[in-house]
C-alpha atoms as a PDB file:
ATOM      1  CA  UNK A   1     232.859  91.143  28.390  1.00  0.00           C
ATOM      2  CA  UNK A   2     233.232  92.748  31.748  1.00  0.00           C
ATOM      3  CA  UNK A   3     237.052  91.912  32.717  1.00  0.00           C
ATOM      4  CA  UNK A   4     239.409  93.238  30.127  1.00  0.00           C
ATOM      5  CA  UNK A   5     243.061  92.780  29.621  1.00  0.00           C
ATOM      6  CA  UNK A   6     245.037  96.312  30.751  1.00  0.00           C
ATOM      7  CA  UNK A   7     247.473  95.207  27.160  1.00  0.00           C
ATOM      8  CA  UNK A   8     244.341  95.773  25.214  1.00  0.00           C
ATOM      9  CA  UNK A   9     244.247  99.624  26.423  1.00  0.00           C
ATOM     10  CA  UNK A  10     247.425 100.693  24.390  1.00  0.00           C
ATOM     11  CA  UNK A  11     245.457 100.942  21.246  1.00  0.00           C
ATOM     12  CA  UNK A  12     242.994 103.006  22.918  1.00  0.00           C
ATOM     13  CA  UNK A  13     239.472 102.869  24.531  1.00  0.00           C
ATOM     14  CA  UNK A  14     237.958  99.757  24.936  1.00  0.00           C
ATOM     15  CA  UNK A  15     234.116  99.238  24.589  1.00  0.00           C
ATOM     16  CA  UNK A  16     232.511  96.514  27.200  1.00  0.00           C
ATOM     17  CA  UNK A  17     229.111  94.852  26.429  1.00  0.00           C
ATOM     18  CA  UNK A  18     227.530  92.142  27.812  1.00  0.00           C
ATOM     19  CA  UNK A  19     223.941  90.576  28.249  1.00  0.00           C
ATOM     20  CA  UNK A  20     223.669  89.054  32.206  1.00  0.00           C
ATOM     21  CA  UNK A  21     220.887  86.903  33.135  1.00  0.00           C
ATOM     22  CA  UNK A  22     218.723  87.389  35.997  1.00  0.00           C
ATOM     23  CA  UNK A  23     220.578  83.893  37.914  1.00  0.00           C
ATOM     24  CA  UNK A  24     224.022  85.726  36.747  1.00  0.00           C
ATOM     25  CA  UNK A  25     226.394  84.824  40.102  1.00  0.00           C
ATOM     26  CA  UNK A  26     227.241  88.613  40.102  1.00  0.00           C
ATOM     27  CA  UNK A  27     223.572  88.791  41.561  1.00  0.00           C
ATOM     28  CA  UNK A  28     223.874  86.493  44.697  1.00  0.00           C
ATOM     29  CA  UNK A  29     222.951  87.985  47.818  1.00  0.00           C
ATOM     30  CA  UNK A  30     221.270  91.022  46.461  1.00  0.00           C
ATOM     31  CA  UNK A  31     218.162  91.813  46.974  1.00  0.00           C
ATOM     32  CA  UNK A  32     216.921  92.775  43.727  1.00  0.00           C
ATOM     33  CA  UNK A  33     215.004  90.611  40.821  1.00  0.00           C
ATOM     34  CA  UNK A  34     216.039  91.285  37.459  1.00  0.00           C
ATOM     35  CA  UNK A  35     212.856  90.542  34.967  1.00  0.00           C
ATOM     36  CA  UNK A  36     214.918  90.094  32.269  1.00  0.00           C
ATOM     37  CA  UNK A  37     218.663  89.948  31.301  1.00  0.00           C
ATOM     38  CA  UNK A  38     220.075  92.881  32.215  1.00  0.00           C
ATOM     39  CA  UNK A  39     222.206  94.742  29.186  1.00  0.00           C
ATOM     40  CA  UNK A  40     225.324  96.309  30.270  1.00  0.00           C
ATOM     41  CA  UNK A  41     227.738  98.741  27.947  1.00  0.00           C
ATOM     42  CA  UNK A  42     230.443 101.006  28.618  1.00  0.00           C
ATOM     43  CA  UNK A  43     233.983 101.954  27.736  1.00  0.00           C
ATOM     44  CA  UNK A  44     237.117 101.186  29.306  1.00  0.00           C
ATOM     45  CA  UNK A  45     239.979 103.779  29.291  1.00  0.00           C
ATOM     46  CA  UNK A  46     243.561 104.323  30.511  1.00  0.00           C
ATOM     47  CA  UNK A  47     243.843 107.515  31.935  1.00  0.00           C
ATOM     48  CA  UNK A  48     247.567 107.902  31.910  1.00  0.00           C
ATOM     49  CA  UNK A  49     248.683 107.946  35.568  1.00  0.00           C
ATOM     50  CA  UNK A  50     247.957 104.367  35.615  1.00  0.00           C
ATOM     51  CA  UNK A  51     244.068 104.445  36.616  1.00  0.00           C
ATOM     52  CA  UNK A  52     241.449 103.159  34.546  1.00  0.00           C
ATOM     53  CA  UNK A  53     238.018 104.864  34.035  1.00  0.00           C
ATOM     54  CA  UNK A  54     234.846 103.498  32.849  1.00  0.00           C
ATOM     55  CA  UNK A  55     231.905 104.964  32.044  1.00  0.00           C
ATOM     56  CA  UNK A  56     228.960 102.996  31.272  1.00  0.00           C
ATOM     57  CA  UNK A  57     225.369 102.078  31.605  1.00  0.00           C
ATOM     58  CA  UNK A  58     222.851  99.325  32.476  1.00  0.00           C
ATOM     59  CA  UNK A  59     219.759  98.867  31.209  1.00  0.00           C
ATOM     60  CA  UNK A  60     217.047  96.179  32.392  1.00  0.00           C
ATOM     61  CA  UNK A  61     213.702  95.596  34.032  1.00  0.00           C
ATOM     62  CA  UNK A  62     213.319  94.757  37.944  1.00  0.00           C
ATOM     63  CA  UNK A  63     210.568  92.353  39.375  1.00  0.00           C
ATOM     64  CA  UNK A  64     209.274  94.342  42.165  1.00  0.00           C
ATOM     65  CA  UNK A  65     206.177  94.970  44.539  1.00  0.00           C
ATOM     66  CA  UNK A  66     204.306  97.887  45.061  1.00  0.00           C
ATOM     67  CA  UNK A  67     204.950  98.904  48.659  1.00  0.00           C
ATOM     68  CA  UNK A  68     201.295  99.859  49.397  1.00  0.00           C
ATOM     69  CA  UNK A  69     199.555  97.793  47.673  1.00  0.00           C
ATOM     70  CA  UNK A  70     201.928  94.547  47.798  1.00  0.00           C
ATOM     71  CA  UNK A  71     200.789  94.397  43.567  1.00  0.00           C
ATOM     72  CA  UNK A  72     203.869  92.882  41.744  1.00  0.00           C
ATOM     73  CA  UNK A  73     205.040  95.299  39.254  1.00  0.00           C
ATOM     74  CA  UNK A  74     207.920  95.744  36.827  1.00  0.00           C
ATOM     75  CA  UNK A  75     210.449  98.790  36.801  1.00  0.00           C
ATOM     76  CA  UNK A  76     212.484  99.687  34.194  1.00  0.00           C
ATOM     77  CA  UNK A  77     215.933 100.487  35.262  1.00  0.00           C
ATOM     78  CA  UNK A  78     218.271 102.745  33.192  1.00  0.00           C
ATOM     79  CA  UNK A  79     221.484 103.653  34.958  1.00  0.00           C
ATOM     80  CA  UNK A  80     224.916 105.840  33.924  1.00  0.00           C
ATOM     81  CA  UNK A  81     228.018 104.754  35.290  1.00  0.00           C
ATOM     82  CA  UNK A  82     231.205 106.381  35.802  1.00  0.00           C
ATOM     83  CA  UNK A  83     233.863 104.514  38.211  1.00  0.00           C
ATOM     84  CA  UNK A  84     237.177 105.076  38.328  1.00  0.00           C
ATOM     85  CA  UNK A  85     239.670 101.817  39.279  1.00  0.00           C
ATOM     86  CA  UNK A  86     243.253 102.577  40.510  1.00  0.00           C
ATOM     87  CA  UNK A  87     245.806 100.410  42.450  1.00  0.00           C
ATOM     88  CA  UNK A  88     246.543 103.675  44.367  1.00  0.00           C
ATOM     89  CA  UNK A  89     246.599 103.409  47.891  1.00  0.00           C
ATOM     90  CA  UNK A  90     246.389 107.011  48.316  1.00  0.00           C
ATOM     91  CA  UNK A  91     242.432 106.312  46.621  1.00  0.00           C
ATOM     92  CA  UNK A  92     241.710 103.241  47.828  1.00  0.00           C
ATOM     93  CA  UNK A  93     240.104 104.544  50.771  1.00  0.00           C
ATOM     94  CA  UNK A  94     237.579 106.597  48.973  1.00  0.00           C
ATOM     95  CA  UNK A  95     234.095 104.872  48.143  1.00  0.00           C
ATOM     96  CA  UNK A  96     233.593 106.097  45.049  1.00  0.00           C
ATOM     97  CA  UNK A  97     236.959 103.992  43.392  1.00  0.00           C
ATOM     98  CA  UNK A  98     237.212 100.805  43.008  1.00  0.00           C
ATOM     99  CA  UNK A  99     240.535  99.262  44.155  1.00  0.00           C
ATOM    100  CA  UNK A 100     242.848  97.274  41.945  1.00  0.00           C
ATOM    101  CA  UNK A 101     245.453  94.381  43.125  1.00  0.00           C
ATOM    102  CA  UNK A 102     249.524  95.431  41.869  1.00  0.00           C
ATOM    103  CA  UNK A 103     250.676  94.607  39.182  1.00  0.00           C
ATOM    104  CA  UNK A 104     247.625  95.201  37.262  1.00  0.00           C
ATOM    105  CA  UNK A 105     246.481  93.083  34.416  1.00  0.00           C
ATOM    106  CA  UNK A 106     242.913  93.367  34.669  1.00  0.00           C
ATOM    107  CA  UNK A 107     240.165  96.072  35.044  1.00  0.00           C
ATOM    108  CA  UNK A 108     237.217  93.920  36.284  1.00  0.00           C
ATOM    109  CA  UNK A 109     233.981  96.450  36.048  1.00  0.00           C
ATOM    110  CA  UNK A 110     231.619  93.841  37.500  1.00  0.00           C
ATOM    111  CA  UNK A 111     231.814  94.882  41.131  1.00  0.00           C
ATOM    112  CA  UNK A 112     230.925  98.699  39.965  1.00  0.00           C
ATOM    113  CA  UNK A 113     227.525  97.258  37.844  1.00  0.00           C
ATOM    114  CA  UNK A 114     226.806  95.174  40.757  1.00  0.00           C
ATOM    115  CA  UNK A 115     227.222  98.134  43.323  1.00  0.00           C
ATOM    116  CA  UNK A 116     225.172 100.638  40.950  1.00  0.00           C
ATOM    117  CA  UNK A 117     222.125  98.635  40.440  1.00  0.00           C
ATOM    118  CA  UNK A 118     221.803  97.709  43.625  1.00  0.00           C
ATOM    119  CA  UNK A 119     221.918 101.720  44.709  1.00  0.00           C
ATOM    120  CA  UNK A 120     219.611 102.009  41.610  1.00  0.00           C
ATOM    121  CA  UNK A 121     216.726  99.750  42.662  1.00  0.00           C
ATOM    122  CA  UNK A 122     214.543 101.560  44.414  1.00  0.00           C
ATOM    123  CA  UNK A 123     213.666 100.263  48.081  1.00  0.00           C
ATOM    124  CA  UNK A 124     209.955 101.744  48.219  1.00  0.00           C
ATOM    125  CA  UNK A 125     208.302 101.291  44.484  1.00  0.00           C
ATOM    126  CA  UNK A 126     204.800 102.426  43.718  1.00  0.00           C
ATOM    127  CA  UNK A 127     202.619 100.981  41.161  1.00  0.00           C
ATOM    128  CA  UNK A 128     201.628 104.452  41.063  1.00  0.00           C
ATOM    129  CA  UNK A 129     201.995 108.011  43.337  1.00  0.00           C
ATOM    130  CA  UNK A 130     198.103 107.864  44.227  1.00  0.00           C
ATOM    131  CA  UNK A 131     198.388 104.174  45.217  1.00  0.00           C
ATOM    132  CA  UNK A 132     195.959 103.915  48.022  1.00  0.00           C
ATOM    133  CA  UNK A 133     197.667 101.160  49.871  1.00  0.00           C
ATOM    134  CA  UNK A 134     196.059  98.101  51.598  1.00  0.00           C
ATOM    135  CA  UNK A 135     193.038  98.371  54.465  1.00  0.00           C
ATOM    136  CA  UNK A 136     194.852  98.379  57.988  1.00  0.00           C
ATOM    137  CA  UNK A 137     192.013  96.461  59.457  1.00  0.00           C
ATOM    138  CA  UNK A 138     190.829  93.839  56.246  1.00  0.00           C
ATOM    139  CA  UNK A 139     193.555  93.759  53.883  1.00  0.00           C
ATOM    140  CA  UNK A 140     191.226  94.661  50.835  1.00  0.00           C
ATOM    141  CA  UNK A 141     192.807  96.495  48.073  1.00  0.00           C
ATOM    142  CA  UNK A 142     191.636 100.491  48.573  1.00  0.00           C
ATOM    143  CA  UNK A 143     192.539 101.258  44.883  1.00  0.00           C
ATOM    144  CA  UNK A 144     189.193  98.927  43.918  1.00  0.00           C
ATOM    145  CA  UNK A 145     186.856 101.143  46.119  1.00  0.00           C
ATOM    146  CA  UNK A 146     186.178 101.073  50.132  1.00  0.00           C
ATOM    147  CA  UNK A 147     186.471  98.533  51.225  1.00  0.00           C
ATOM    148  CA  UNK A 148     183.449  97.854  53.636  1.00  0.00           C
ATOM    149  CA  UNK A 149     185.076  98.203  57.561  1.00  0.00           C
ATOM    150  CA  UNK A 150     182.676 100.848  59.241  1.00  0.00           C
ATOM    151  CA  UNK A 151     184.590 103.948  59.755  1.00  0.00           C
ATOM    152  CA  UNK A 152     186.894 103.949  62.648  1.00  0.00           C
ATOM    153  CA  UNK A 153     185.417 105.991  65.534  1.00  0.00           C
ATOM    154  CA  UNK A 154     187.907 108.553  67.583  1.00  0.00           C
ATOM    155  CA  UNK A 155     188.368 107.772  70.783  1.00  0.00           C
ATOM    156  CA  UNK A 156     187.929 109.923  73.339  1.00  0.00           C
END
């Protein structure tokens, strides 16, 4: 569970788990593809001046293409979290805290796993760092060999 009841803090830390599938809602818009449900666990705690911090971690596998070579590829993802939430508005203007609505009954971490995986994912994968990439003039895959275009003369 991802939203958790503030009352639920006055015994103490609580711990947050839950298993989101690749069509979860939370994923809409991104543009990320999870290969499989992506595990989420953390723990929830008050930190006495009325804040709430959470430090966590996702853990999953991302569809994704190489960006030389266009193969599709998977890539595991592991990623720590630590986000604070506050209804402050002396915080609320800094990125790194997540804003809360007064009076506070809730501590919804969902935006902060949303926001972190989508920093996480990286933007230019490689199915590997020697990846030769695609011919500019064919197309053919230059990790199988040359590809057969006669060599490019310099012009003049």
């Amino acid at each position: 569970m991802l939203r958790i009841d503030v009352r639920e803090l006055r015994k103490g830390p609580v711990a947050t788990q839950a298993v989101l599938s690749p069509s979860d809602p939370l994923f809409e818009g991104l543009a990320i593809s999870l290969a499989e449900p992506l595990a989420v666990d953390g723990t929830l705690e008050a930190t006495g001046r009325g804040d709430f911090f959470w430090h966590g971690r996702l853990q999953g596998l991302l569809d994704t293409a190489c960006r030389r070579c266009l193969k599709d590829m998977s890539t595991p993802i592991e990623v720590p979290i630590e986000a604070l939430f506050t209804a402050d508005p002396d915080l609320q203007d800094d990125p790194s805290v997540y804003p809360l609505l007064e009076p506070v009954s809730h501590v919804d971490v969902s935006e902060a796993v949303r926001e972190e995986l989508a920093l996480a994912a990286s933007q230019f994968p490689l199915c590997k760092d020697s990846c030769a990439g695609l011919c500019q003039r064919c197309g053919a895959d230059l990790n199988n060999g040359p590809c057969g275009c006669p060599a490019s003369k310099a012009k003049p």
